[in-house]
PDB file of N, CA and C in Angstrom:
ATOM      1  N   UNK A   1     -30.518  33.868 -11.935  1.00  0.00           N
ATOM      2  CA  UNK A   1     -29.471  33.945 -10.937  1.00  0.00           C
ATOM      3  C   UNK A   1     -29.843  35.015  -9.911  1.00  0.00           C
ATOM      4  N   UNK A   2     -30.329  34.961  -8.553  1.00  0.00           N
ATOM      5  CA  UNK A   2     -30.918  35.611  -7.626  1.00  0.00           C
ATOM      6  C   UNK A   2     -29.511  36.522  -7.135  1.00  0.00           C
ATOM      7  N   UNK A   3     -28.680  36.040  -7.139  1.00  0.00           N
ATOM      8  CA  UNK A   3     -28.008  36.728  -6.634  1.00  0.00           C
ATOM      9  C   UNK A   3     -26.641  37.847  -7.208  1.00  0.00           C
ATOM     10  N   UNK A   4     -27.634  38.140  -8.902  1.00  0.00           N
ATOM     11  CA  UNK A   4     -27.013  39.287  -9.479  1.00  0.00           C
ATOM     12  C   UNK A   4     -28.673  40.241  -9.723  1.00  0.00           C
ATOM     13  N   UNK A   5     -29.291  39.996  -8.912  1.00  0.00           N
ATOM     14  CA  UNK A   5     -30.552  40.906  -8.857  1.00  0.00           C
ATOM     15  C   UNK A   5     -29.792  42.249  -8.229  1.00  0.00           C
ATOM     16  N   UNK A   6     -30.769  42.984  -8.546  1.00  0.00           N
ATOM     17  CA  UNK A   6     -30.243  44.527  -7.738  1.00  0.00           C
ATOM     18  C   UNK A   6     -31.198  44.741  -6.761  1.00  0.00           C
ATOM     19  N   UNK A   7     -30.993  45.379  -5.691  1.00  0.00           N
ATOM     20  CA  UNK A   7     -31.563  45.601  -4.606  1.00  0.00           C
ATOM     21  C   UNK A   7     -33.219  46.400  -5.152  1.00  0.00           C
ATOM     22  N   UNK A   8     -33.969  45.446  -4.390  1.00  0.00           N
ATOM     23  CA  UNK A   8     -35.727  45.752  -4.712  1.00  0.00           C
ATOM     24  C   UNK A   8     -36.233  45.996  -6.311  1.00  0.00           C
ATOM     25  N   UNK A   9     -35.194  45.407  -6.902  1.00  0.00           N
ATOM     26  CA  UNK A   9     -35.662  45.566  -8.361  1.00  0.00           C
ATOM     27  C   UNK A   9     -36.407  44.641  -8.354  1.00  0.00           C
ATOM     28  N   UNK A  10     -37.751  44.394  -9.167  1.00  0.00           N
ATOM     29  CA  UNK A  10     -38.563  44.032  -9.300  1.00  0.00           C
ATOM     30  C   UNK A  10     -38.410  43.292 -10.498  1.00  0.00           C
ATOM     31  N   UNK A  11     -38.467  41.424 -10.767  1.00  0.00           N
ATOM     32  CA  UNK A  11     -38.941  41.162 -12.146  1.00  0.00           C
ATOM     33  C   UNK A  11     -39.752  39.822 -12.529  1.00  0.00           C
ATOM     34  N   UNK A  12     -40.880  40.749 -13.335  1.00  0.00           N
ATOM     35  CA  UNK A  12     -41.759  40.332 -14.044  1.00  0.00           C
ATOM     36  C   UNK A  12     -41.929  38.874 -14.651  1.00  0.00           C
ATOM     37  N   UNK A  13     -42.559  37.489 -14.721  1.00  0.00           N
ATOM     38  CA  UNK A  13     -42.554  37.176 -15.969  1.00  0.00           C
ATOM     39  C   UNK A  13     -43.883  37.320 -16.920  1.00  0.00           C
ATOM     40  N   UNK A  14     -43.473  36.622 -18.212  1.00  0.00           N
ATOM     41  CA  UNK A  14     -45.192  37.022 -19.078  1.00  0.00           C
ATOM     42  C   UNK A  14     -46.060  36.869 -18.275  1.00  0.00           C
ATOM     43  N   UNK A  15     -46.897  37.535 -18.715  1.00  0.00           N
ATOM     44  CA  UNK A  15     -48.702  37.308 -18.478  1.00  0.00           C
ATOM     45  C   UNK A  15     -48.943  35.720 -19.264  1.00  0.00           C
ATOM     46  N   UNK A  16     -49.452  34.988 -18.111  1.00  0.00           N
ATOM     47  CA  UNK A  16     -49.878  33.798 -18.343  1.00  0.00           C
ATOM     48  C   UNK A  16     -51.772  33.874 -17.788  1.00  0.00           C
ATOM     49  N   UNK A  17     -52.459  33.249 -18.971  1.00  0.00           N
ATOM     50  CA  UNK A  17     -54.112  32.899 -18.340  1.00  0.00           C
ATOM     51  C   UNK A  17     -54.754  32.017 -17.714  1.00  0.00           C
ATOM     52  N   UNK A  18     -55.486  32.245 -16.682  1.00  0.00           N
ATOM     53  CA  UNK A  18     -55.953  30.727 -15.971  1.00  0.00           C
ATOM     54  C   UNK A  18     -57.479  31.198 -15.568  1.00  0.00           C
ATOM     55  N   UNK A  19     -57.792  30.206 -16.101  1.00  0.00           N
ATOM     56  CA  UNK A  19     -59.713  30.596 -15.969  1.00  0.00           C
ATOM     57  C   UNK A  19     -60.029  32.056 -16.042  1.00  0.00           C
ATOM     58  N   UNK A  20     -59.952  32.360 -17.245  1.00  0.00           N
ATOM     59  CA  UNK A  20     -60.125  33.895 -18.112  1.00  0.00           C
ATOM     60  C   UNK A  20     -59.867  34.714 -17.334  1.00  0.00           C
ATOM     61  N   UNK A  21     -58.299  34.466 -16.300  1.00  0.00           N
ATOM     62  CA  UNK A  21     -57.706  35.839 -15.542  1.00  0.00           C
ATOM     63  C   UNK A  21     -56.242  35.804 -16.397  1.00  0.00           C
ATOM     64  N   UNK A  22     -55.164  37.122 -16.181  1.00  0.00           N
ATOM     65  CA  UNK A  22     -54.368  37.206 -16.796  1.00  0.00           C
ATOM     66  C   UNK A  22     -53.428  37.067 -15.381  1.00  0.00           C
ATOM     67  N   UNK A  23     -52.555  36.527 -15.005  1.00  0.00           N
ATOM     68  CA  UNK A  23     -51.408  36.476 -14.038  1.00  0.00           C
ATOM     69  C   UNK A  23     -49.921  36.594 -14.849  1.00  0.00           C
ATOM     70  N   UNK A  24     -49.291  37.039 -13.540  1.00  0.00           N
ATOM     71  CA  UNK A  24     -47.644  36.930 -13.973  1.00  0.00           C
ATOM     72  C   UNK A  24     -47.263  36.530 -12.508  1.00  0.00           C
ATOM     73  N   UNK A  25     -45.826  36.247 -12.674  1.00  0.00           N
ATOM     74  CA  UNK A  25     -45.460  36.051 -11.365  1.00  0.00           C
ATOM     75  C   UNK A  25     -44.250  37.428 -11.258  1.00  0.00           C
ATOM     76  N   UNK A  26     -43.826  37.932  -9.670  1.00  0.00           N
ATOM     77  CA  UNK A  26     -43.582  38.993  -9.659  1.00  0.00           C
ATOM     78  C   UNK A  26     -41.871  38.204  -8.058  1.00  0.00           C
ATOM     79  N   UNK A  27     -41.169  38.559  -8.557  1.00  0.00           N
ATOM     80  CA  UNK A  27     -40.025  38.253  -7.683  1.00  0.00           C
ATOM     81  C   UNK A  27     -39.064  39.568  -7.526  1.00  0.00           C
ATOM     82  N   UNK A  28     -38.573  39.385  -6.028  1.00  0.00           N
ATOM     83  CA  UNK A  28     -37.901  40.464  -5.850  1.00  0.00           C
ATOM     84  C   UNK A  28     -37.234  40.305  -4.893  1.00  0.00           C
ATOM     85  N   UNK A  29     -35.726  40.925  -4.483  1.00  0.00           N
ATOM     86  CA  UNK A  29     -34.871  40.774  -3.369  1.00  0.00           C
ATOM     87  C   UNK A  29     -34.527  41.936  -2.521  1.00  0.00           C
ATOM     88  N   UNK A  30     -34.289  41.852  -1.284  1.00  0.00           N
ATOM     89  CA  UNK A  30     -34.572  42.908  -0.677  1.00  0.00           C
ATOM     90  C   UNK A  30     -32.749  42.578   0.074  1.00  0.00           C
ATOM     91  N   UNK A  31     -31.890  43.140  -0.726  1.00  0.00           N
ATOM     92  CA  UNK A  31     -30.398  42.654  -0.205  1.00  0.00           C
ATOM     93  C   UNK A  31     -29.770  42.976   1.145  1.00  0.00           C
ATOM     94  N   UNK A  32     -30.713  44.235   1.612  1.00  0.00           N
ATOM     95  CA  UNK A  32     -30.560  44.951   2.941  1.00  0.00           C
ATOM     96  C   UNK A  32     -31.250  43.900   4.289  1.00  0.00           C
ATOM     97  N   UNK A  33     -32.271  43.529   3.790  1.00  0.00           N
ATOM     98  CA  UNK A  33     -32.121  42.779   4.827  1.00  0.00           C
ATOM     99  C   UNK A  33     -32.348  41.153   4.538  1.00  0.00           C
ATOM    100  N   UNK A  34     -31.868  40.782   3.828  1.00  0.00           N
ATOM    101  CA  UNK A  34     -31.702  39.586   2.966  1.00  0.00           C
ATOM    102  C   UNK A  34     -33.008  39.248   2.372  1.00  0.00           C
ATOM    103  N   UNK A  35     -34.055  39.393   2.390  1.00  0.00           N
ATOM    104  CA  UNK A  35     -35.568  38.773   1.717  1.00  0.00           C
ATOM    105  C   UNK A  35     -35.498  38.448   0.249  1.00  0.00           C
ATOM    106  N   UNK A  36     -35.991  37.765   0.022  1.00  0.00           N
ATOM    107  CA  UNK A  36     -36.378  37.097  -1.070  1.00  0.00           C
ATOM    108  C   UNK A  36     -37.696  36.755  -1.522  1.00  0.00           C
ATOM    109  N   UNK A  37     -39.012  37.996  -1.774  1.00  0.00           N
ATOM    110  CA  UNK A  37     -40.033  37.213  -2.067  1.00  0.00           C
ATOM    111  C   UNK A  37     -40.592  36.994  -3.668  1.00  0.00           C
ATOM    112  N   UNK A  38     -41.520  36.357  -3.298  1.00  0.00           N
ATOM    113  CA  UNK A  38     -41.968  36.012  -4.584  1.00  0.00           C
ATOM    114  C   UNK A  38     -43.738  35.809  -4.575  1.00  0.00           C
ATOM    115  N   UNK A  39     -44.422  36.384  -5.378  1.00  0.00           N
ATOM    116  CA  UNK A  39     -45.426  37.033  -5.623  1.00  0.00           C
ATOM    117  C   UNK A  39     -46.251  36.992  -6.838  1.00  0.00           C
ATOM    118  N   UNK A  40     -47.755  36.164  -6.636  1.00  0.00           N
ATOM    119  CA  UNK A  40     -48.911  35.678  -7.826  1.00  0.00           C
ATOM    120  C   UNK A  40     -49.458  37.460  -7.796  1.00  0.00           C
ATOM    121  N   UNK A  41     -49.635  37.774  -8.996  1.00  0.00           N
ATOM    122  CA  UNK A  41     -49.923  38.973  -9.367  1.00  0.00           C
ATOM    123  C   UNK A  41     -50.990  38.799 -10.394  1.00  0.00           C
ATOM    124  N   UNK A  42     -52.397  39.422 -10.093  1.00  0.00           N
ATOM    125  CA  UNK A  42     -52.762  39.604 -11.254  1.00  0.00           C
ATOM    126  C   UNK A  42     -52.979  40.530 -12.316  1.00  0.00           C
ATOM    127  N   UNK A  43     -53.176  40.262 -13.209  1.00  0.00           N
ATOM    128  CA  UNK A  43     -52.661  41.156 -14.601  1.00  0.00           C
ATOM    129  C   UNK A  43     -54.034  42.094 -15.260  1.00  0.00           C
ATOM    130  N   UNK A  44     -54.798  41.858 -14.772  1.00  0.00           N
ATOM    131  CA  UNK A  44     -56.231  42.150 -15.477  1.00  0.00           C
ATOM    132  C   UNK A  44     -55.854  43.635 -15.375  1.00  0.00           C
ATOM    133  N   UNK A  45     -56.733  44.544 -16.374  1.00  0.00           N
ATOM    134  CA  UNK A  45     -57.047  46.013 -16.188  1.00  0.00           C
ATOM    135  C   UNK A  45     -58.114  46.409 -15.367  1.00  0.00           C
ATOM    136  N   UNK A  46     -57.833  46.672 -14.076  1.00  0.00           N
ATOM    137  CA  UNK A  46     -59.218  46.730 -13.200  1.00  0.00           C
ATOM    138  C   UNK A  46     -60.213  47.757 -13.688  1.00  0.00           C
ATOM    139  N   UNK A  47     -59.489  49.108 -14.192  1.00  0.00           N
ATOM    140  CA  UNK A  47     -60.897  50.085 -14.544  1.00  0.00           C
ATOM    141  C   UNK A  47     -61.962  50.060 -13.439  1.00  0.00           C
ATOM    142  N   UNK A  48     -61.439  50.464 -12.218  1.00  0.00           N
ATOM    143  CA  UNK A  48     -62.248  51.066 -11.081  1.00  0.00           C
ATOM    144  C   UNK A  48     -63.493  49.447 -10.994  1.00  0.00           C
ATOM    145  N   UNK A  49     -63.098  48.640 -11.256  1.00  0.00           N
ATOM    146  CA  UNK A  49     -63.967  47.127 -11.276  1.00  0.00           C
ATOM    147  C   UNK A  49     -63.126  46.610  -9.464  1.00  0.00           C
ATOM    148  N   UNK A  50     -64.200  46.043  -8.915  1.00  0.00           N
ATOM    149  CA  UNK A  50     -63.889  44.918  -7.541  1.00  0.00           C
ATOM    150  C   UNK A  50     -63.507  43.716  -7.756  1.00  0.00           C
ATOM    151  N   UNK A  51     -62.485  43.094  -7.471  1.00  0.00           N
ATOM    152  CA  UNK A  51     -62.924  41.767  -7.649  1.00  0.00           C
ATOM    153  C   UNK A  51     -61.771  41.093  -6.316  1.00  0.00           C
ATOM    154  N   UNK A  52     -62.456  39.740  -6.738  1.00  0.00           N
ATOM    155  CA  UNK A  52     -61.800  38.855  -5.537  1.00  0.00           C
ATOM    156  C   UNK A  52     -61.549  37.223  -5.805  1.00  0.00           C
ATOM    157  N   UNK A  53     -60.213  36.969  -5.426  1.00  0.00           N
ATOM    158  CA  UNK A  53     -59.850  35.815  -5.414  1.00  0.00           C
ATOM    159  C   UNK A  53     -59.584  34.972  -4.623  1.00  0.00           C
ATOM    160  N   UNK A  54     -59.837  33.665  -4.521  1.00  0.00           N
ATOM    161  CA  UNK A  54     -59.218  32.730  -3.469  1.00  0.00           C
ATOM    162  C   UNK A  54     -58.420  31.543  -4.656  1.00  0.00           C
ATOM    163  N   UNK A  55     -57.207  31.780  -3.930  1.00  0.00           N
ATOM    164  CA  UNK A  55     -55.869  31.277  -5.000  1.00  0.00           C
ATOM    165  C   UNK A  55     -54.986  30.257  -3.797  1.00  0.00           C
ATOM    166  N   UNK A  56     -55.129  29.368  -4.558  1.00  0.00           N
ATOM    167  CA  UNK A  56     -53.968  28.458  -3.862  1.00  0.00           C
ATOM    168  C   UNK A  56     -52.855  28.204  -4.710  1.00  0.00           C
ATOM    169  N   UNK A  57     -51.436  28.386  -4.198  1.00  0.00           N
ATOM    170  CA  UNK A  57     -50.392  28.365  -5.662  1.00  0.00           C
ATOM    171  C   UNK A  57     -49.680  27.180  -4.729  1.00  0.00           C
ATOM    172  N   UNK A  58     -48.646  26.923  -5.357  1.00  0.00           N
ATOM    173  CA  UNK A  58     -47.218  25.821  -4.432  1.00  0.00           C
ATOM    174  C   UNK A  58     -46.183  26.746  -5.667  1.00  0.00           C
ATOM    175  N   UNK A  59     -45.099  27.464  -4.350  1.00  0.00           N
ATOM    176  CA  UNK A  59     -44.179  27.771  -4.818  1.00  0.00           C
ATOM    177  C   UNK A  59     -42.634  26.792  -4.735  1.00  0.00           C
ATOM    178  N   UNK A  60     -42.379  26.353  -5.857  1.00  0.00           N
ATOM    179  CA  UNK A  60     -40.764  25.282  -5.264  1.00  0.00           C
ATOM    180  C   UNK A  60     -39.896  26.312  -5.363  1.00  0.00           C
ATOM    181  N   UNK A  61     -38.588  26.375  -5.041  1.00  0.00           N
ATOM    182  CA  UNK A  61     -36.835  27.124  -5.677  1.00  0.00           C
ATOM    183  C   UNK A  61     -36.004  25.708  -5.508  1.00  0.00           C
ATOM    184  N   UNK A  62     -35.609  25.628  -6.412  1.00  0.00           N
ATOM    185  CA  UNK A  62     -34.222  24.695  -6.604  1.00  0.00           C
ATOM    186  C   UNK A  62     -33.268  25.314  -6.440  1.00  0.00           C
ATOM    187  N   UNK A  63     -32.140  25.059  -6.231  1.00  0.00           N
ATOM    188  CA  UNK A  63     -30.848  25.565  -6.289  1.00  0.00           C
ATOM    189  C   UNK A  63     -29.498  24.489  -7.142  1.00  0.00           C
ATOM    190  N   UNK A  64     -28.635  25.406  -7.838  1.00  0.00           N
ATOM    191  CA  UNK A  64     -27.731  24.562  -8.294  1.00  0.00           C
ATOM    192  C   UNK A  64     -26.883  23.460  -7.350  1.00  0.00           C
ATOM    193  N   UNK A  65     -27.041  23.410  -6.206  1.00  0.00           N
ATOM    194  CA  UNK A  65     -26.416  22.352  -5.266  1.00  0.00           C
ATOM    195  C   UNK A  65     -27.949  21.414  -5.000  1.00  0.00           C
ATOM    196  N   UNK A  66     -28.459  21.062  -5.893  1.00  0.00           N
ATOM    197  CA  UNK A  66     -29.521  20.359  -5.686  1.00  0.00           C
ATOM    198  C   UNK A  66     -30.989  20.246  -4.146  1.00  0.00           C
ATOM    199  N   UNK A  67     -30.861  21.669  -3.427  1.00  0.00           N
ATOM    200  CA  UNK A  67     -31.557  21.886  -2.446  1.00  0.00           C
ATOM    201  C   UNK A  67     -32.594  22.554  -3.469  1.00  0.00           C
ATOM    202  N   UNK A  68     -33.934  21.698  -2.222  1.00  0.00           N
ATOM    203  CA  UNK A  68     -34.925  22.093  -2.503  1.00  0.00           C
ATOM    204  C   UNK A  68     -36.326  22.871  -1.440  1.00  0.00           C
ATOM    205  N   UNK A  69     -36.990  23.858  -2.255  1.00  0.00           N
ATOM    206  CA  UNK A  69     -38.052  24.605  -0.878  1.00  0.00           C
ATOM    207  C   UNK A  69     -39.073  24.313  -1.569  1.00  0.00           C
ATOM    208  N   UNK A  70     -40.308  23.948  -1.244  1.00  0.00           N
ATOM    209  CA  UNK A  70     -41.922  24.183  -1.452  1.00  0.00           C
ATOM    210  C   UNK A  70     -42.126  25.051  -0.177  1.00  0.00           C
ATOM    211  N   UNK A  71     -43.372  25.515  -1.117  1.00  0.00           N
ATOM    212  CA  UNK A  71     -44.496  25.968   0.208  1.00  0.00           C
ATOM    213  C   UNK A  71     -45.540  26.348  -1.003  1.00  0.00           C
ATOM    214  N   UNK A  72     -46.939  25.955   0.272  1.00  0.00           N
ATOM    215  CA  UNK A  72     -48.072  26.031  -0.542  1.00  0.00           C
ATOM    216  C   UNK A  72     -48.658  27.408   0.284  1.00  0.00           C
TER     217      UNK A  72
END
């Protein structure tokens, strides 16, 4: 329910793996000036390591009045 979030609280879900990386996804609301984002995070322990990704995700939100958003 997005809209008993608290302002810029941040939340997490599990660490999920995809081609031996660790991700979570990372959502957050910004109530001040209405934002809503949402955010592929990865999970790895960098230990001063470089690395680099090229990630394509498709994010949907449903809503209980049956509206729907993608974006890739």
């Amino acid at each position: 329910n997005v809209s008993s979030f608290k302002n810029l609280e941040k939340i997490y879900s599990e660490k999920e793996e995809h081609f031996g990386v660790p991700w979570r996804i990372l959502i957050q609301r910004n109530t001040e000036k209405e934002h809503f984002g949402i955010f592929l995070s990865c999970a790895a322990e960098m230990d001063d390591q470089k690395m680099s990704f090229d990630v394509l995700f498709e994010t949907k939100i449903m809503s209980n009045s049956t509206r729907k958003w993608s974006k890739k």
